[in-house]
PDB file of N, CA and C in Angstrom:
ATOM      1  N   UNK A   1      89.689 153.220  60.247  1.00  0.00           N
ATOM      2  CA  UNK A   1      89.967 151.846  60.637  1.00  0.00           C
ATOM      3  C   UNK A   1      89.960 150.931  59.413  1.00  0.00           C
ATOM      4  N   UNK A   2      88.810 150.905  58.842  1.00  0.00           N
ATOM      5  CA  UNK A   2      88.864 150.532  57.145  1.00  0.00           C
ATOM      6  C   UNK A   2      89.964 150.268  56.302  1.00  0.00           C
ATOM      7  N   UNK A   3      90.680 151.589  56.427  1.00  0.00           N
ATOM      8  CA  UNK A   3      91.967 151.549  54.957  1.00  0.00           C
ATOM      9  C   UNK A   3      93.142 150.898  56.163  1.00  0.00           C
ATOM     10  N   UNK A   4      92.842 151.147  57.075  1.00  0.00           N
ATOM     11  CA  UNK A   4      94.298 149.805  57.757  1.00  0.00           C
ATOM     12  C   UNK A   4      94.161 148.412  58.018  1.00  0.00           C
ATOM     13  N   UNK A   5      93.038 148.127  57.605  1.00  0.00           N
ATOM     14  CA  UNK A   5      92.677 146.795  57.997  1.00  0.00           C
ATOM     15  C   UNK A   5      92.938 146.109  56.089  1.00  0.00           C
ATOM     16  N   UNK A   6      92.648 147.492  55.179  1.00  0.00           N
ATOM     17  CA  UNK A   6      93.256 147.212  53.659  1.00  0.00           C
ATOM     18  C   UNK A   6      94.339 146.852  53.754  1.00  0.00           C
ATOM     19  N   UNK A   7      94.845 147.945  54.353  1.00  0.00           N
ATOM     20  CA  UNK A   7      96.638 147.798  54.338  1.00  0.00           C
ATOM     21  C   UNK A   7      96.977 146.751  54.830  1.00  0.00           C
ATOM     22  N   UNK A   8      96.655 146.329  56.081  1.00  0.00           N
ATOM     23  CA  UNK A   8      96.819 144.825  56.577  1.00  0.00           C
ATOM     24  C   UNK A   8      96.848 143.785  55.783  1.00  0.00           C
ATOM     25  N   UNK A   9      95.647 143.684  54.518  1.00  0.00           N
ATOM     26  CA  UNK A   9      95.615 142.764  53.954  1.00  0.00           C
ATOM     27  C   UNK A   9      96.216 142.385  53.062  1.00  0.00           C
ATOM     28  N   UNK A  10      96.929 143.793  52.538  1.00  0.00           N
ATOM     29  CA  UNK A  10      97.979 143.862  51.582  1.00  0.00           C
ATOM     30  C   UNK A  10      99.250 143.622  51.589  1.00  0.00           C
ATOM     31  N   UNK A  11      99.577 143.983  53.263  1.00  0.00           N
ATOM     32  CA  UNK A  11     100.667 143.031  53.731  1.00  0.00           C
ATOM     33  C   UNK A  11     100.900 141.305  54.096  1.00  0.00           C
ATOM     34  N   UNK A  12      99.837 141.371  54.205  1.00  0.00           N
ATOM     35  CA  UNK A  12      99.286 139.647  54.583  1.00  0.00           C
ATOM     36  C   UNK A  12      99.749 139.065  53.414  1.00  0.00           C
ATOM     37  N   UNK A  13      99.080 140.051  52.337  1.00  0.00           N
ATOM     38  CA  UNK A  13      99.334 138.352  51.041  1.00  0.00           C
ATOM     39  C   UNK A  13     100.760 138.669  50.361  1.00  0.00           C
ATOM     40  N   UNK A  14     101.772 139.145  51.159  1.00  0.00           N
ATOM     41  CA  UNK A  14     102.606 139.166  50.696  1.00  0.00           C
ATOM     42  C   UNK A  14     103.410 138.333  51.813  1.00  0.00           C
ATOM     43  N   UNK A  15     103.457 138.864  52.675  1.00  0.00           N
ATOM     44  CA  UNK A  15     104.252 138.263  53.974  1.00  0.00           C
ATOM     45  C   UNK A  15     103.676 136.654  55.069  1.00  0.00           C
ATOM     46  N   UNK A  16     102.187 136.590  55.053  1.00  0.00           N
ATOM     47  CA  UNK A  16     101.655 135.622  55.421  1.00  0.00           C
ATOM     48  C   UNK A  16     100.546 135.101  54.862  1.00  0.00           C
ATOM     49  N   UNK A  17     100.616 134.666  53.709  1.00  0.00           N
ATOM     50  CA  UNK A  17      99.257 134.111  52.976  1.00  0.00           C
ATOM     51  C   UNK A  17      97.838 133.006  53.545  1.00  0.00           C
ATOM     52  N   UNK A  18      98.633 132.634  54.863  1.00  0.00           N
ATOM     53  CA  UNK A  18      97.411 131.804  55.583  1.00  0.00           C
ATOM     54  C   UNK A  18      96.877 132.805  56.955  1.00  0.00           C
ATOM     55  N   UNK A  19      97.279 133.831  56.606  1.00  0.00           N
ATOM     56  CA  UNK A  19      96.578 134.654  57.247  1.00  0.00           C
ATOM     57  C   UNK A  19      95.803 136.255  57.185  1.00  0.00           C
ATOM     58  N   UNK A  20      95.797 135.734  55.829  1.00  0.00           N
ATOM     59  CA  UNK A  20      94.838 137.160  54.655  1.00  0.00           C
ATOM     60  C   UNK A  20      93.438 136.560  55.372  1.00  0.00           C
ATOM     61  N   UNK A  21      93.323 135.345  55.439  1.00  0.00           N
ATOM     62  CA  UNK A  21      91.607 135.254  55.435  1.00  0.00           C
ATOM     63  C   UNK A  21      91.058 135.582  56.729  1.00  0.00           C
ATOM     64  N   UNK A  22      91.727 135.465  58.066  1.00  0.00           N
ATOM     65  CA  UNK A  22      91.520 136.245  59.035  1.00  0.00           C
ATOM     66  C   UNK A  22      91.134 138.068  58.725  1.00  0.00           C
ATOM     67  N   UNK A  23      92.457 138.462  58.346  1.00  0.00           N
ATOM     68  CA  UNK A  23      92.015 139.824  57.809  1.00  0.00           C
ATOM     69  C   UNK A  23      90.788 140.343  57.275  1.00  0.00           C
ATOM     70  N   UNK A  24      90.372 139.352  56.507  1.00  0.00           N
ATOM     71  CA  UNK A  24      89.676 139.574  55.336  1.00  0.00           C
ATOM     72  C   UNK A  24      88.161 139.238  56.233  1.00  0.00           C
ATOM     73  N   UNK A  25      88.374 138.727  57.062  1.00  0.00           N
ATOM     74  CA  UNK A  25      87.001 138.413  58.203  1.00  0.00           C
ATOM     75  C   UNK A  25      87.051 139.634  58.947  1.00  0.00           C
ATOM     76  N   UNK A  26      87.788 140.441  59.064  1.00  0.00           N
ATOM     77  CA  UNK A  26      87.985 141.205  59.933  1.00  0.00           C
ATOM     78  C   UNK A  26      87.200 142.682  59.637  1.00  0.00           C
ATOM     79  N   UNK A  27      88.173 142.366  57.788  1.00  0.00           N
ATOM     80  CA  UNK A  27      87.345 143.438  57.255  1.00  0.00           C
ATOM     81  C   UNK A  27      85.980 143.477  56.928  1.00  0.00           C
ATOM     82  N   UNK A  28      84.949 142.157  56.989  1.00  0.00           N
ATOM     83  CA  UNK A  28      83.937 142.146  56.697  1.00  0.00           C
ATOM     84  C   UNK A  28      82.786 142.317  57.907  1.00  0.00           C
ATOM     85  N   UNK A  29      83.459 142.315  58.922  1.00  0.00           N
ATOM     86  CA  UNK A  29      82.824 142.211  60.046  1.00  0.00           C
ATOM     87  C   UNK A  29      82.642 143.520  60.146  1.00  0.00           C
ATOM     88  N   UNK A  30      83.628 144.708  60.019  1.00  0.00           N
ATOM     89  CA  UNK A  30      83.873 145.790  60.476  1.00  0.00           C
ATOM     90  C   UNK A  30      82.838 146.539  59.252  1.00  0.00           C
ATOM     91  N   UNK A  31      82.690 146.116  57.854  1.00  0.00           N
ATOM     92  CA  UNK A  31      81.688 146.688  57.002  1.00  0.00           C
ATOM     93  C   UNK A  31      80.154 146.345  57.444  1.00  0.00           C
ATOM     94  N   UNK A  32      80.131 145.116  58.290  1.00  0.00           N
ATOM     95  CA  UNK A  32      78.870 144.550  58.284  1.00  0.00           C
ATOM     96  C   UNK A  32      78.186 145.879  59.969  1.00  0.00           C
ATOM     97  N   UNK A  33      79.025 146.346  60.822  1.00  0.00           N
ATOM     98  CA  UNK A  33      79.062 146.710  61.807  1.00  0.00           C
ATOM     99  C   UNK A  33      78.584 148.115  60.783  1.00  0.00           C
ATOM    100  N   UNK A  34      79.202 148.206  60.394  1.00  0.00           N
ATOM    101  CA  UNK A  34      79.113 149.860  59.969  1.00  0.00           C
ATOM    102  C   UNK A  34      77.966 150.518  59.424  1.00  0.00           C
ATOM    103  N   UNK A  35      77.515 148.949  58.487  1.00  0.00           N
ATOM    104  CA  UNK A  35      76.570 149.496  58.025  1.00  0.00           C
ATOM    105  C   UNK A  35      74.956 149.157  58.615  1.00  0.00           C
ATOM    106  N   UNK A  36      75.319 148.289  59.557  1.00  0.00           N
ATOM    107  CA  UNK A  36      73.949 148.476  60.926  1.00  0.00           C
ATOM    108  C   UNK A  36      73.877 149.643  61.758  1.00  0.00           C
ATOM    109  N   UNK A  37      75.163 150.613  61.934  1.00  0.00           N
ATOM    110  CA  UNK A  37      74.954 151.850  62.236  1.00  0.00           C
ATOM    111  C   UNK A  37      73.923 152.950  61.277  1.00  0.00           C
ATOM    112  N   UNK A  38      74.846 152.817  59.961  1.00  0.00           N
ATOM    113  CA  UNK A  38      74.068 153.940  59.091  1.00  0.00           C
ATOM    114  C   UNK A  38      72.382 153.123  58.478  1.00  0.00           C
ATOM    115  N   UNK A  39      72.111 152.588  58.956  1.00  0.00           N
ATOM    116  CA  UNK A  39      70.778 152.167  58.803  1.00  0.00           C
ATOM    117  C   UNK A  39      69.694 153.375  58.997  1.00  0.00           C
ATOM    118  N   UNK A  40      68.612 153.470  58.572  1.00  0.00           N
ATOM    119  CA  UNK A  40      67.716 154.605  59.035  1.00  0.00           C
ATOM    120  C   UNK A  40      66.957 154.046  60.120  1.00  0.00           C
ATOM    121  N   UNK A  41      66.583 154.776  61.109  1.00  0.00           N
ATOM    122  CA  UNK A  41      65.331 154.491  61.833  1.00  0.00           C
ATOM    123  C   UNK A  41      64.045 154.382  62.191  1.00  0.00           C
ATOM    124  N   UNK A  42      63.934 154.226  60.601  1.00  0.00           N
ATOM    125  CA  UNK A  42      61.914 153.883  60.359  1.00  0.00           C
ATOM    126  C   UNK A  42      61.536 152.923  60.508  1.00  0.00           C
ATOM    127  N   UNK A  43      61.804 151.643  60.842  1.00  0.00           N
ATOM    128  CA  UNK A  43      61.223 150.654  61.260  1.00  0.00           C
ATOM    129  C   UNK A  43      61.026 150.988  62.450  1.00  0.00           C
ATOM    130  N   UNK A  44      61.527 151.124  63.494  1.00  0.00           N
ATOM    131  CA  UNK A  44      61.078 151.955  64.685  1.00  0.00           C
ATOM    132  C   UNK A  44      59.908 152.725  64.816  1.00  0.00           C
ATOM    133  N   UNK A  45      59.787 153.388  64.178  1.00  0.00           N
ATOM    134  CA  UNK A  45      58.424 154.289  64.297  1.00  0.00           C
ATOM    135  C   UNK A  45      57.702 153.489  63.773  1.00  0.00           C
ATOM    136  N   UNK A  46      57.698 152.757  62.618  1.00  0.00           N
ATOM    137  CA  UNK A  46      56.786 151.970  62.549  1.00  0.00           C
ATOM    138  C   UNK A  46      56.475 150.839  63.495  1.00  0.00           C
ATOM    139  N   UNK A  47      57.158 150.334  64.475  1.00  0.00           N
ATOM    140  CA  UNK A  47      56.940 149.304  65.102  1.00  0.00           C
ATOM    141  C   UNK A  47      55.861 150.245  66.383  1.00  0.00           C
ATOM    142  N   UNK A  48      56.446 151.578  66.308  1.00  0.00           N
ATOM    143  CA  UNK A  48      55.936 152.333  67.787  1.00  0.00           C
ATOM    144  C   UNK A  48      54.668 152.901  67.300  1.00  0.00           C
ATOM    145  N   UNK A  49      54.521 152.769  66.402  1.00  0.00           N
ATOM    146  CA  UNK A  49      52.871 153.384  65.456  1.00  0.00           C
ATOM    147  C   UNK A  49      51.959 152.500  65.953  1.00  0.00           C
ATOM    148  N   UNK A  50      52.452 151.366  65.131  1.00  0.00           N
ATOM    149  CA  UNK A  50      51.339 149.888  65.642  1.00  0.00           C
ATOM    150  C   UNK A  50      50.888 149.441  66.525  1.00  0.00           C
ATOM    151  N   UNK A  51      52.123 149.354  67.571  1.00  0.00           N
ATOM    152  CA  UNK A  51      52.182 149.173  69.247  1.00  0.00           C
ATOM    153  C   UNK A  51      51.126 150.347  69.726  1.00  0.00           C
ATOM    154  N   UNK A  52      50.972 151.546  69.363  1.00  0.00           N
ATOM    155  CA  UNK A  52      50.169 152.549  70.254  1.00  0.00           C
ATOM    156  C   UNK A  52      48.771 152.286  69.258  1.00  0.00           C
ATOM    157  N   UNK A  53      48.816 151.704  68.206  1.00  0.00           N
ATOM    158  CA  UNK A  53      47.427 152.030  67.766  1.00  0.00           C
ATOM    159  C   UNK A  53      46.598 150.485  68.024  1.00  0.00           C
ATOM    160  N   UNK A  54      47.342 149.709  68.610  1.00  0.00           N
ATOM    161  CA  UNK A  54      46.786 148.381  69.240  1.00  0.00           C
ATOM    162  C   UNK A  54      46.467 148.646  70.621  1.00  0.00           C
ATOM    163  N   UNK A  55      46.970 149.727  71.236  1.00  0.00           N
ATOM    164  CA  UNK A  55      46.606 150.005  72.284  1.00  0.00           C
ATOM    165  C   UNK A  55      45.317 150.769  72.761  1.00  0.00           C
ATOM    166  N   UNK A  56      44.935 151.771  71.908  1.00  0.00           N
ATOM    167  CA  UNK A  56      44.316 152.590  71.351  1.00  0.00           C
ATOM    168  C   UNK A  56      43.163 151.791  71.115  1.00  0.00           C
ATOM    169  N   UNK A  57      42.915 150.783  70.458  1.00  0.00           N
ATOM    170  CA  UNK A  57      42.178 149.559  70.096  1.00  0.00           C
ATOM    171  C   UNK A  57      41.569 148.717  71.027  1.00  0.00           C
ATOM    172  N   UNK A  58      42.430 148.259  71.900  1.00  0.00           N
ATOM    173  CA  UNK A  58      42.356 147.286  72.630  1.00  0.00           C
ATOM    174  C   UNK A  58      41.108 147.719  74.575  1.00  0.00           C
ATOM    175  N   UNK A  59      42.113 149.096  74.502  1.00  0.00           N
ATOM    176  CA  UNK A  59      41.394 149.757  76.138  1.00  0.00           C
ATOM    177  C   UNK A  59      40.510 150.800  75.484  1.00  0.00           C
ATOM    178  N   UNK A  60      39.637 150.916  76.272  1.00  0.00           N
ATOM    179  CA  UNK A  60      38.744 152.114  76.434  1.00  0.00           C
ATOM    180  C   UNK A  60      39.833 153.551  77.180  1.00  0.00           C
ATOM    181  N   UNK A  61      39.191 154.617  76.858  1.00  0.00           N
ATOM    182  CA  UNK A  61      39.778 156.018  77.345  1.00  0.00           C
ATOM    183  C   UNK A  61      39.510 155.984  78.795  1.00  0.00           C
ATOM    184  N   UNK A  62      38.571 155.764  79.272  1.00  0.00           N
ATOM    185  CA  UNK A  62      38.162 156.115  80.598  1.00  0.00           C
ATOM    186  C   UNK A  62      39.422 155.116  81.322  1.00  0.00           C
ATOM    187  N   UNK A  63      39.482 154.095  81.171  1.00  0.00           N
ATOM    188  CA  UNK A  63      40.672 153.343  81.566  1.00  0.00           C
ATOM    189  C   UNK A  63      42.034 153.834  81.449  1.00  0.00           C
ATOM    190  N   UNK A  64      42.175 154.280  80.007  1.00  0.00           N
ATOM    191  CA  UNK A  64      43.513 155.064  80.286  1.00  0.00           C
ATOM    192  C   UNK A  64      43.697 156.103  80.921  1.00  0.00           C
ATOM    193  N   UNK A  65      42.894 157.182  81.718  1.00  0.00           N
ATOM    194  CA  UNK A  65      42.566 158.101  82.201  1.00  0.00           C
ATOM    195  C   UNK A  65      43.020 157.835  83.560  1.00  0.00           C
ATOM    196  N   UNK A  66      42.520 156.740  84.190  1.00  0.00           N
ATOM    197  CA  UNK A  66      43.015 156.568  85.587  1.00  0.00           C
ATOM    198  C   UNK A  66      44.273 155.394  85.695  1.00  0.00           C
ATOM    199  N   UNK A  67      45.339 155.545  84.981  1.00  0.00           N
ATOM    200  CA  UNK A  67      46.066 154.570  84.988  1.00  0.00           C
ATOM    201  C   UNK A  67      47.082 155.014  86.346  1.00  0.00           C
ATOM    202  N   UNK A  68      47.516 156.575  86.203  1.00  0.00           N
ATOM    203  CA  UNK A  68      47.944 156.975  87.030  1.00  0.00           C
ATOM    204  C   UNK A  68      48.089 157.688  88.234  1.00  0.00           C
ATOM    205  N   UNK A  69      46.089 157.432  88.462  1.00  0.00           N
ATOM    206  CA  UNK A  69      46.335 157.817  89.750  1.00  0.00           C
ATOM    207  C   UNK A  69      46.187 156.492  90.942  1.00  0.00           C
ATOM    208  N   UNK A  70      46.258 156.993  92.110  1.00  0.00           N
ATOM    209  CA  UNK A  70      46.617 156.428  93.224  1.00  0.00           C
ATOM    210  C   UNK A  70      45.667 155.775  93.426  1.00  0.00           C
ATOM    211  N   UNK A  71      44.909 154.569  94.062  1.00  0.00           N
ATOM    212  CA  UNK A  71      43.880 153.588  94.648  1.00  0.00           C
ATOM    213  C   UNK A  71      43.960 154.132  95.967  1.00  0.00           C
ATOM    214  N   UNK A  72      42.535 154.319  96.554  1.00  0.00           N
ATOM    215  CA  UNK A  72      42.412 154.622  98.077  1.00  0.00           C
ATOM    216  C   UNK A  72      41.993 153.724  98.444  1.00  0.00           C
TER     217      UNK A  72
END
């Protein structure tokens, strides 16, 4: 998708010059997208580390023990 949105732009500043900068938004959007994909996913675990060790912190065991059973 990348090298046609080049090509696009290469036709633009030849054929429509007030409309390279659209392109050129187009193409930056599509780099900015891309590279929130290839991001790693360690902030995640780190957010899910903290979250369980505040939890861990916060309740006693015996409490977490009966979270899931039934009330008679």
């Amino acid at each position: 998708m990348l090298p046609g949105l080049r090509c696009l732009k290469m036709d633009m500043e030849a054929i429509a010059a007030g409309h390279q900068e659209v392109v050129s938004a187009m193409i930056r959007d599509y780099q900015n997208k891309l590279e929130a994909r290839t991001l790693p996913a360690g902030p995640v675990d780190d957010v899910k580390t903290s979250v369980i060790s505040k939890i861990k912190d916060t309740t006693s065991k015996a409490n977490i023990s009966n979270i899931f059973t039934r009330k008679k």
